[in-house]
N, C-alpha and C. Protein backbone atom coordinates (compact mmCIF):
# COMPACT_ATOMS: atom_id res chain seq x y z
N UNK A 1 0.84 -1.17 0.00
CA UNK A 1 0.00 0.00 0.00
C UNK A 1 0.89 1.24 0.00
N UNK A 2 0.61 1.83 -1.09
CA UNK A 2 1.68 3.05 -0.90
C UNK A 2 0.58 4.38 -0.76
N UNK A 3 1.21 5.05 0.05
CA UNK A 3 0.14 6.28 0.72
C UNK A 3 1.06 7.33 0.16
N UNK A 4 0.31 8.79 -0.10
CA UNK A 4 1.64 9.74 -0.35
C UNK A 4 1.06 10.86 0.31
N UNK A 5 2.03 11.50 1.27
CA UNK A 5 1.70 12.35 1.91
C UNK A 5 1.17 13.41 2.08
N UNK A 6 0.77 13.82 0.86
CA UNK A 6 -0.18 15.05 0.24
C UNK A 6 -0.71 14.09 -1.15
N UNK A 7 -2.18 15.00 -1.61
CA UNK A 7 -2.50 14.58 -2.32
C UNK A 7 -2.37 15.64 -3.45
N UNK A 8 -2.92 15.46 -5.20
CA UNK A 8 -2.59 16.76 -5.80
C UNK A 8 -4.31 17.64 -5.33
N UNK A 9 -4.72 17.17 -4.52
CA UNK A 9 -5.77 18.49 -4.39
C UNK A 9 -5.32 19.65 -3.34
N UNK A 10 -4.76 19.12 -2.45
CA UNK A 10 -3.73 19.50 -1.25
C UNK A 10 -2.56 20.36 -1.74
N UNK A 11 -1.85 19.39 -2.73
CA UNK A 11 -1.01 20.46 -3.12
C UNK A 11 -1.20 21.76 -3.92
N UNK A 12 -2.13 21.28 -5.00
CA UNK A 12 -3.21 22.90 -6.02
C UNK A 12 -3.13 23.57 -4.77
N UNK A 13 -4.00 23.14 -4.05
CA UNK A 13 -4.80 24.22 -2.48
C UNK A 13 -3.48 25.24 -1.95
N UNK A 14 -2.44 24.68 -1.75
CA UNK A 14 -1.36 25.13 -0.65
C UNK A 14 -0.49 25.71 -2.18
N UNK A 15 -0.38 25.77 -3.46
CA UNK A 15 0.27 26.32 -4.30
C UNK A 15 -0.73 28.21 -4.25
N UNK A 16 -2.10 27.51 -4.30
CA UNK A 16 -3.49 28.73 -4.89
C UNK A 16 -2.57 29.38 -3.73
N UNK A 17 -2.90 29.41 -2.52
CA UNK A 17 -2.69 29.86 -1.00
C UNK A 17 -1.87 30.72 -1.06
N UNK A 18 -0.54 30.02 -1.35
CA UNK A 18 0.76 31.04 -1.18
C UNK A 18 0.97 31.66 -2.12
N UNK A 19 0.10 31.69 -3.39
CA UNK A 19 0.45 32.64 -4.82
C UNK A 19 -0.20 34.03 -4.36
N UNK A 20 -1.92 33.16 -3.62
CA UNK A 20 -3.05 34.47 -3.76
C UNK A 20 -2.37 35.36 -2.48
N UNK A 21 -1.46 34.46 -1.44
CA UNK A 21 -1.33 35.37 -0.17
C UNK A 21 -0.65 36.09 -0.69
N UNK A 22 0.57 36.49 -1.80
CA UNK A 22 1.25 36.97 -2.17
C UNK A 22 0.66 37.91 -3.06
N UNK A 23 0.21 37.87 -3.48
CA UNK A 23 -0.87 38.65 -4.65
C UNK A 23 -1.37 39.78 -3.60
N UNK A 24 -2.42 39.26 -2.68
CA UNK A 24 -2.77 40.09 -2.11
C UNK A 24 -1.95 41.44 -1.27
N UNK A 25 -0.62 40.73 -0.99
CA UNK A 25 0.13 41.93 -0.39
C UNK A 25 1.10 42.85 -1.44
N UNK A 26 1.61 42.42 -2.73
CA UNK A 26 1.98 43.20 -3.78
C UNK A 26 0.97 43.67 -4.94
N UNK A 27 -0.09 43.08 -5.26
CA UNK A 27 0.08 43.07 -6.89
C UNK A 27 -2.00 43.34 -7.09
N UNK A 28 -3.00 42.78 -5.42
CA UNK A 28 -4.38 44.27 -6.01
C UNK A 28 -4.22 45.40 -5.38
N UNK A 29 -4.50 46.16 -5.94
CA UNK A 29 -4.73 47.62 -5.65
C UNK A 29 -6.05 47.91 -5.36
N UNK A 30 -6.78 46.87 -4.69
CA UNK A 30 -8.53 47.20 -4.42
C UNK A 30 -8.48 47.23 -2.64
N UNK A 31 -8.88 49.17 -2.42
CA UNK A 31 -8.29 48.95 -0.89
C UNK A 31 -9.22 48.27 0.26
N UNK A 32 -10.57 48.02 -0.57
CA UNK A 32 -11.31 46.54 0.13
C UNK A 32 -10.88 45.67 0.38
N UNK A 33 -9.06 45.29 0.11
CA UNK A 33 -8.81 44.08 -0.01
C UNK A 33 -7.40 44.42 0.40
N UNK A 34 -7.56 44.94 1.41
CA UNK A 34 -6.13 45.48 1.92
C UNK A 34 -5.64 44.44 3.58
N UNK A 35 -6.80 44.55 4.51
CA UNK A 35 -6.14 43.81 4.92
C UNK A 35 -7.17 42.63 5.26
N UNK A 36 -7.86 42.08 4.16
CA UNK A 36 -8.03 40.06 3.63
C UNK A 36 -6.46 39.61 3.77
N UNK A 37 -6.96 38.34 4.50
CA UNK A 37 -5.67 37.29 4.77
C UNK A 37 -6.38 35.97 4.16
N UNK A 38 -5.99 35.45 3.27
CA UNK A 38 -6.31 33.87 2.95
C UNK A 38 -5.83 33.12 3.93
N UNK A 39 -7.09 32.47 4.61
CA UNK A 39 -7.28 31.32 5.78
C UNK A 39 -7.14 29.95 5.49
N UNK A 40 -7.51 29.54 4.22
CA UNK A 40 -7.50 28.21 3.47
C UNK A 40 -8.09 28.36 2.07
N UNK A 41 -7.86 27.11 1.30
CA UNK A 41 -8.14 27.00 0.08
C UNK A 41 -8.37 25.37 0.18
N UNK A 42 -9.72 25.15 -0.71
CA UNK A 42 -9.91 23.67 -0.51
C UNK A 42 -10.79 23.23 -2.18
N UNK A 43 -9.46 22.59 -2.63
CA UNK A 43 -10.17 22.02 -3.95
C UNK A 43 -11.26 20.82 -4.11
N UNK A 44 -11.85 21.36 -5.11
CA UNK A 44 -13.12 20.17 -5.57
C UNK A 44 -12.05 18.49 -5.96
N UNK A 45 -12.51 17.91 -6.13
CA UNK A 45 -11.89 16.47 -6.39
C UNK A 45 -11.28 16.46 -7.74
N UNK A 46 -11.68 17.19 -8.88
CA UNK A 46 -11.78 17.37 -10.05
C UNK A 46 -10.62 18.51 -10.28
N UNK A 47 -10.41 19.21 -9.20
CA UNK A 47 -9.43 20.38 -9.51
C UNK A 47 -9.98 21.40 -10.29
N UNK A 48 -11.52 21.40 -10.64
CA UNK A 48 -11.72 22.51 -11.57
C UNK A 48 -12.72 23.88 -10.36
N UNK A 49 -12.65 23.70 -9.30
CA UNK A 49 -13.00 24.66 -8.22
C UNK A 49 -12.35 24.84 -7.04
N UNK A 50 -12.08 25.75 -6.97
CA UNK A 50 -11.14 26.38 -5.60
C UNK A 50 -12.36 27.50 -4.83
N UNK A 51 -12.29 26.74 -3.41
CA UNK A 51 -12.96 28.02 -2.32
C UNK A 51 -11.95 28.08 -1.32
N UNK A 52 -12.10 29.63 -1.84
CA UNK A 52 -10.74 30.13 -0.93
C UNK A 52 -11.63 31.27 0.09
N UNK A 53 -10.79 31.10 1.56
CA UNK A 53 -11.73 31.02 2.53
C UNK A 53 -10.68 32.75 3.21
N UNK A 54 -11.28 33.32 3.70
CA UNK A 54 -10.43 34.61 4.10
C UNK A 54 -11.22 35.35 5.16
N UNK A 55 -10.02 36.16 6.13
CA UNK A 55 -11.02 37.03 6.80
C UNK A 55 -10.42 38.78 6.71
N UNK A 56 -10.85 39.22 7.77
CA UNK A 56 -10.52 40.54 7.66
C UNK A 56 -9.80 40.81 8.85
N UNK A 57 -8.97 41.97 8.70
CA UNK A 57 -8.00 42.03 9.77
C UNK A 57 -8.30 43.27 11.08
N UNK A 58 -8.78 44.24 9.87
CA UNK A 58 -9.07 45.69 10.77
C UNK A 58 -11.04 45.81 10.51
N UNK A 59 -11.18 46.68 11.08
CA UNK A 59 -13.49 46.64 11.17
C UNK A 59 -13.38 47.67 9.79
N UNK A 60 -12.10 48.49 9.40
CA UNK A 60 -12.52 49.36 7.78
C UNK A 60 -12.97 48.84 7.01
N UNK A 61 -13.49 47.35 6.42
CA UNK A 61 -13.51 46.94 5.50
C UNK A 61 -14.84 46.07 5.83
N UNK A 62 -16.02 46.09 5.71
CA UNK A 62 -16.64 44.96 5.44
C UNK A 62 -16.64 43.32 4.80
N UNK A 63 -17.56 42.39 5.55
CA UNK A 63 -16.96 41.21 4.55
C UNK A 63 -17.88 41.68 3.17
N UNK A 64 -18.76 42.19 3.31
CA UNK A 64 -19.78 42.36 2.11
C UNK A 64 -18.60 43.01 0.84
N UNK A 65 -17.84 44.43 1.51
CA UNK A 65 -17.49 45.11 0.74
C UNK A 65 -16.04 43.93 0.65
N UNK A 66 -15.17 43.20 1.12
CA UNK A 66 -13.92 42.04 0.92
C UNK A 66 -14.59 41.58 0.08
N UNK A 67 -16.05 40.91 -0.18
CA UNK A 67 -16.43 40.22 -0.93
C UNK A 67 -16.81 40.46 -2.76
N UNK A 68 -16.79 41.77 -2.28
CA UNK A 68 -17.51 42.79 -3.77
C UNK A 68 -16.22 42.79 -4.47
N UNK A 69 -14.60 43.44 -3.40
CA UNK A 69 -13.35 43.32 -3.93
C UNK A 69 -13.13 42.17 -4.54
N UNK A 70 -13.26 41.08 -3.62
CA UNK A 70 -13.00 39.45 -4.53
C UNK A 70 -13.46 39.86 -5.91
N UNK A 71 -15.23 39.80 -5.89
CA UNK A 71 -15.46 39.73 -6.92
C UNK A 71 -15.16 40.52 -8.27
N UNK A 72 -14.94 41.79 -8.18
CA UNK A 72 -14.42 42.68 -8.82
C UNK A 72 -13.15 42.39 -9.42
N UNK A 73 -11.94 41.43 -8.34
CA UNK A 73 -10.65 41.47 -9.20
C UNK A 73 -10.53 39.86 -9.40
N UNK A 74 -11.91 39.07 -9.49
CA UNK A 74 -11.58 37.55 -9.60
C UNK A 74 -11.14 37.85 -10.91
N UNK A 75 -11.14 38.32 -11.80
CA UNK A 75 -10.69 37.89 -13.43
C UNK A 75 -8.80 38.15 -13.60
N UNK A 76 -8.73 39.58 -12.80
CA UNK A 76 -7.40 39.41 -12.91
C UNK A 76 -6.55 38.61 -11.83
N UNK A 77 -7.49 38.10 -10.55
CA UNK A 77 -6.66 37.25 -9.48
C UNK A 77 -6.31 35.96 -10.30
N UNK A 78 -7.55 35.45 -11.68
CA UNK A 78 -7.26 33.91 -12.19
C UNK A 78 -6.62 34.46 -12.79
N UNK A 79 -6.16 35.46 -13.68
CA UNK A 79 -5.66 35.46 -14.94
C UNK A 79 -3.78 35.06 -14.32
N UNK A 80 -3.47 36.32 -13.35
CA UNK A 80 -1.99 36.18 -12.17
C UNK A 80 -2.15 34.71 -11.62
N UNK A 81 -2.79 34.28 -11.42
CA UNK A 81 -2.28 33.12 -10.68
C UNK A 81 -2.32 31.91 -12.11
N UNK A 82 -2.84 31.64 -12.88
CA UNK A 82 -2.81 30.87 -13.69
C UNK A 82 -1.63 31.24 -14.79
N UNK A 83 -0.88 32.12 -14.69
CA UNK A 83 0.68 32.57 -15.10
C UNK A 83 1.59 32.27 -14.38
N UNK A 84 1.81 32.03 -12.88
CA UNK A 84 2.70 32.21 -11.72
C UNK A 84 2.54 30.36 -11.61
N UNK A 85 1.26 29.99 -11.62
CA UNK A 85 1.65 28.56 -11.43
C UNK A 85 1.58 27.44 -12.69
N UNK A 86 0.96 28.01 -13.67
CA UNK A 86 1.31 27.03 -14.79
C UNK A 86 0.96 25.63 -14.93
N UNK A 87 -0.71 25.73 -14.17
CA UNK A 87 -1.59 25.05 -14.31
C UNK A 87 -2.39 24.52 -15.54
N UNK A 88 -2.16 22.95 -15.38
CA UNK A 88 -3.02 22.88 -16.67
C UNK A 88 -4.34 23.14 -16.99
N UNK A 89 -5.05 23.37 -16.10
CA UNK A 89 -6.38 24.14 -16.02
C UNK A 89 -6.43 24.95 -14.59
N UNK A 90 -6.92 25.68 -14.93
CA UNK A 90 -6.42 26.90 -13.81
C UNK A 90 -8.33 27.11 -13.23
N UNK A 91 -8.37 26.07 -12.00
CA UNK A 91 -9.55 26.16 -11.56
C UNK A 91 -10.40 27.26 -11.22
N UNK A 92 -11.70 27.47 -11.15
CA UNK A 92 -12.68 28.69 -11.28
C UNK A 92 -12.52 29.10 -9.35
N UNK A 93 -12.50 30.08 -9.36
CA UNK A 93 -12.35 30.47 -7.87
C UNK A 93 -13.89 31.35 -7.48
N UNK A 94 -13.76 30.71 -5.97
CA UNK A 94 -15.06 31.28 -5.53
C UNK A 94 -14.54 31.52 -3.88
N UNK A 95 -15.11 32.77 -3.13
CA UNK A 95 -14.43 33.38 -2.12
C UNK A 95 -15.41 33.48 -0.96
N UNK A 96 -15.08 33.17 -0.20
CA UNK A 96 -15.78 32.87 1.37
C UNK A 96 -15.48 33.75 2.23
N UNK A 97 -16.03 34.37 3.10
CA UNK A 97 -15.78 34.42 4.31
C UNK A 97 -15.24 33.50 5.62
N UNK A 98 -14.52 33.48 6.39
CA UNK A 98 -14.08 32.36 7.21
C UNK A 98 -14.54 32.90 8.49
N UNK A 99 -15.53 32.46 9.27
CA UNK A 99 -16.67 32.67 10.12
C UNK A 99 -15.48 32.06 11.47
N UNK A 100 -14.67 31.00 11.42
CA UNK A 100 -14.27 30.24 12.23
C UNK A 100 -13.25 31.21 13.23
N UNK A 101 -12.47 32.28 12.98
CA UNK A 101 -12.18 32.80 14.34
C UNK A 101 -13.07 33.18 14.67
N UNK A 102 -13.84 34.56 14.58
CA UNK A 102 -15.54 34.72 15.14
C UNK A 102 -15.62 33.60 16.26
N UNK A 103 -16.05 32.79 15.48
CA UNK A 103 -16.79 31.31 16.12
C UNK A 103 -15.90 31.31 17.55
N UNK A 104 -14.99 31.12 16.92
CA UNK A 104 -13.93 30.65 18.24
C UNK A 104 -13.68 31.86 19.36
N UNK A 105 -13.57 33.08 18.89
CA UNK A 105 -13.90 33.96 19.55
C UNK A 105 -15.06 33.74 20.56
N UNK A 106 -16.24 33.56 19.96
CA UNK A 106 -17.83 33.48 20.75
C UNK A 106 -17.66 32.21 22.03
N UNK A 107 -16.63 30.82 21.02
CA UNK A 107 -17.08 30.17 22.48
C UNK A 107 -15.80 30.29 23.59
N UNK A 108 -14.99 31.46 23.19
CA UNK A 108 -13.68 31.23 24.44
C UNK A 108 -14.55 32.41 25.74
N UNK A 109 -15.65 33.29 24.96
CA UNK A 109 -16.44 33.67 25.65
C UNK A 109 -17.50 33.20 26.61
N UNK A 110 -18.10 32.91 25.62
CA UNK A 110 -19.00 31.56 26.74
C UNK A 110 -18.32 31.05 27.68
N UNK A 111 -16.89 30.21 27.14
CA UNK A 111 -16.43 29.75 28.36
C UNK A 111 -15.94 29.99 29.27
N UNK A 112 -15.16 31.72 29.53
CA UNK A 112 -14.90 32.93 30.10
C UNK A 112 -16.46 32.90 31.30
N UNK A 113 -17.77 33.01 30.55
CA UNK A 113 -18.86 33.29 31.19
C UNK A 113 -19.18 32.17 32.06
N UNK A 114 -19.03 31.32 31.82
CA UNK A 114 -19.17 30.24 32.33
C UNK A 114 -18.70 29.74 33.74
N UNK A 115 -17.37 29.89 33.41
CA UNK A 115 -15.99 29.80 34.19
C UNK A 115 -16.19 31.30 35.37
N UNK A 116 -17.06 32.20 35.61
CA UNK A 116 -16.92 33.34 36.16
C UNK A 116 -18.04 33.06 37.14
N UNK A 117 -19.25 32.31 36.26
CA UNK A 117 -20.69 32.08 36.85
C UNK A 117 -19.86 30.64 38.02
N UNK A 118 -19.75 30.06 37.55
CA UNK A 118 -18.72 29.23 38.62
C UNK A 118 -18.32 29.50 39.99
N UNK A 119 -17.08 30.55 39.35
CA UNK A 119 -16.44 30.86 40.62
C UNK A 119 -17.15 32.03 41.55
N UNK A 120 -18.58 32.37 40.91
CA UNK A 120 -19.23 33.34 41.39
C UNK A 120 -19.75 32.42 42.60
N UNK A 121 -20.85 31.44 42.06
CA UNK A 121 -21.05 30.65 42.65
C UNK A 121 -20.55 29.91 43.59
N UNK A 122 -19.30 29.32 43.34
CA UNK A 122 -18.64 28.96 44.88
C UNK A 122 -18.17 30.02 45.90
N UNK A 123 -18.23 30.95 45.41
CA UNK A 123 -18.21 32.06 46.63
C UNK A 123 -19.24 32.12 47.58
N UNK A 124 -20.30 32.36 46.68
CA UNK A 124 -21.52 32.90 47.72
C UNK A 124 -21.53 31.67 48.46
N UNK A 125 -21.69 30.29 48.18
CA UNK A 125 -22.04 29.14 48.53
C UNK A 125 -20.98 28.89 49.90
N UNK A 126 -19.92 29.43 49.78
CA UNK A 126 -18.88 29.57 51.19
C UNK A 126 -18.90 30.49 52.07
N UNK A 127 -19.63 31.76 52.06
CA UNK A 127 -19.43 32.77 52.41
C UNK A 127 -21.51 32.25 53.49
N UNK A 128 -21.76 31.18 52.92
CA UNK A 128 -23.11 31.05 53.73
C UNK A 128 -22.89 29.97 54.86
């Protein structure tokens, strides 16, 4: 059984990644898209779709308005990246929001709240 340690959807994904992260800090000039960080990239089985997943860094920028930027410079983001990597088909890209710090944000809160209601609680409960 021979296993190989990446697969080529893995590798497309982690090539898209480090072209578009690079792209994004030299080469759009859309200042909606100034500070988007690509979070992941995860190809279809087929290699002919890439969702590339991103968030935002500072509150200037909406995801609505990150998202309008995507869409606005997807023609020249495929056209640069399908030059730089020299793909034999240079998959159709589609752009996400990445909800997952948020997320993780919300439950280190909860568990902050949680953890407070606790030790609130063993107080009063000693103090009677």
């Amino acid at each position: 059984m021979n296993i190989k340690p990446f697969d080529r959807t893995s590798r497309v994904a982690g090539l898209i990644h480090e072209a578009l992260s690079g792209l994004l800090i030299s080469g759009v000039n859309d200042p909606r898209l100034e500070s988007a960080t690509v979070t992941g990239v995860k190809m279809s089985p087929d290699l002919k779709l890439a969702k590339i997943y991103f968030v935002i860094s500072d509150q200037v920028s909406t995801k609505k308005d990150a998202l309008a930027g995507f869409k606005k410079a997807k023609g020249f983001i495929k056209y640069t990246l399908a030059h730089k990597l020299e793909l034999r088909y240079m998959p159709d890209l589609q752009f996400y929001y990445d909800n997952s710090i948020e997320y993780g944000f919300h439950i280190n809160s909860v568990l902050k709240n949680i953890a407070n209601e606790h030790t609130t609680d063993h107080q009063s409960t000693k103090k009677e």
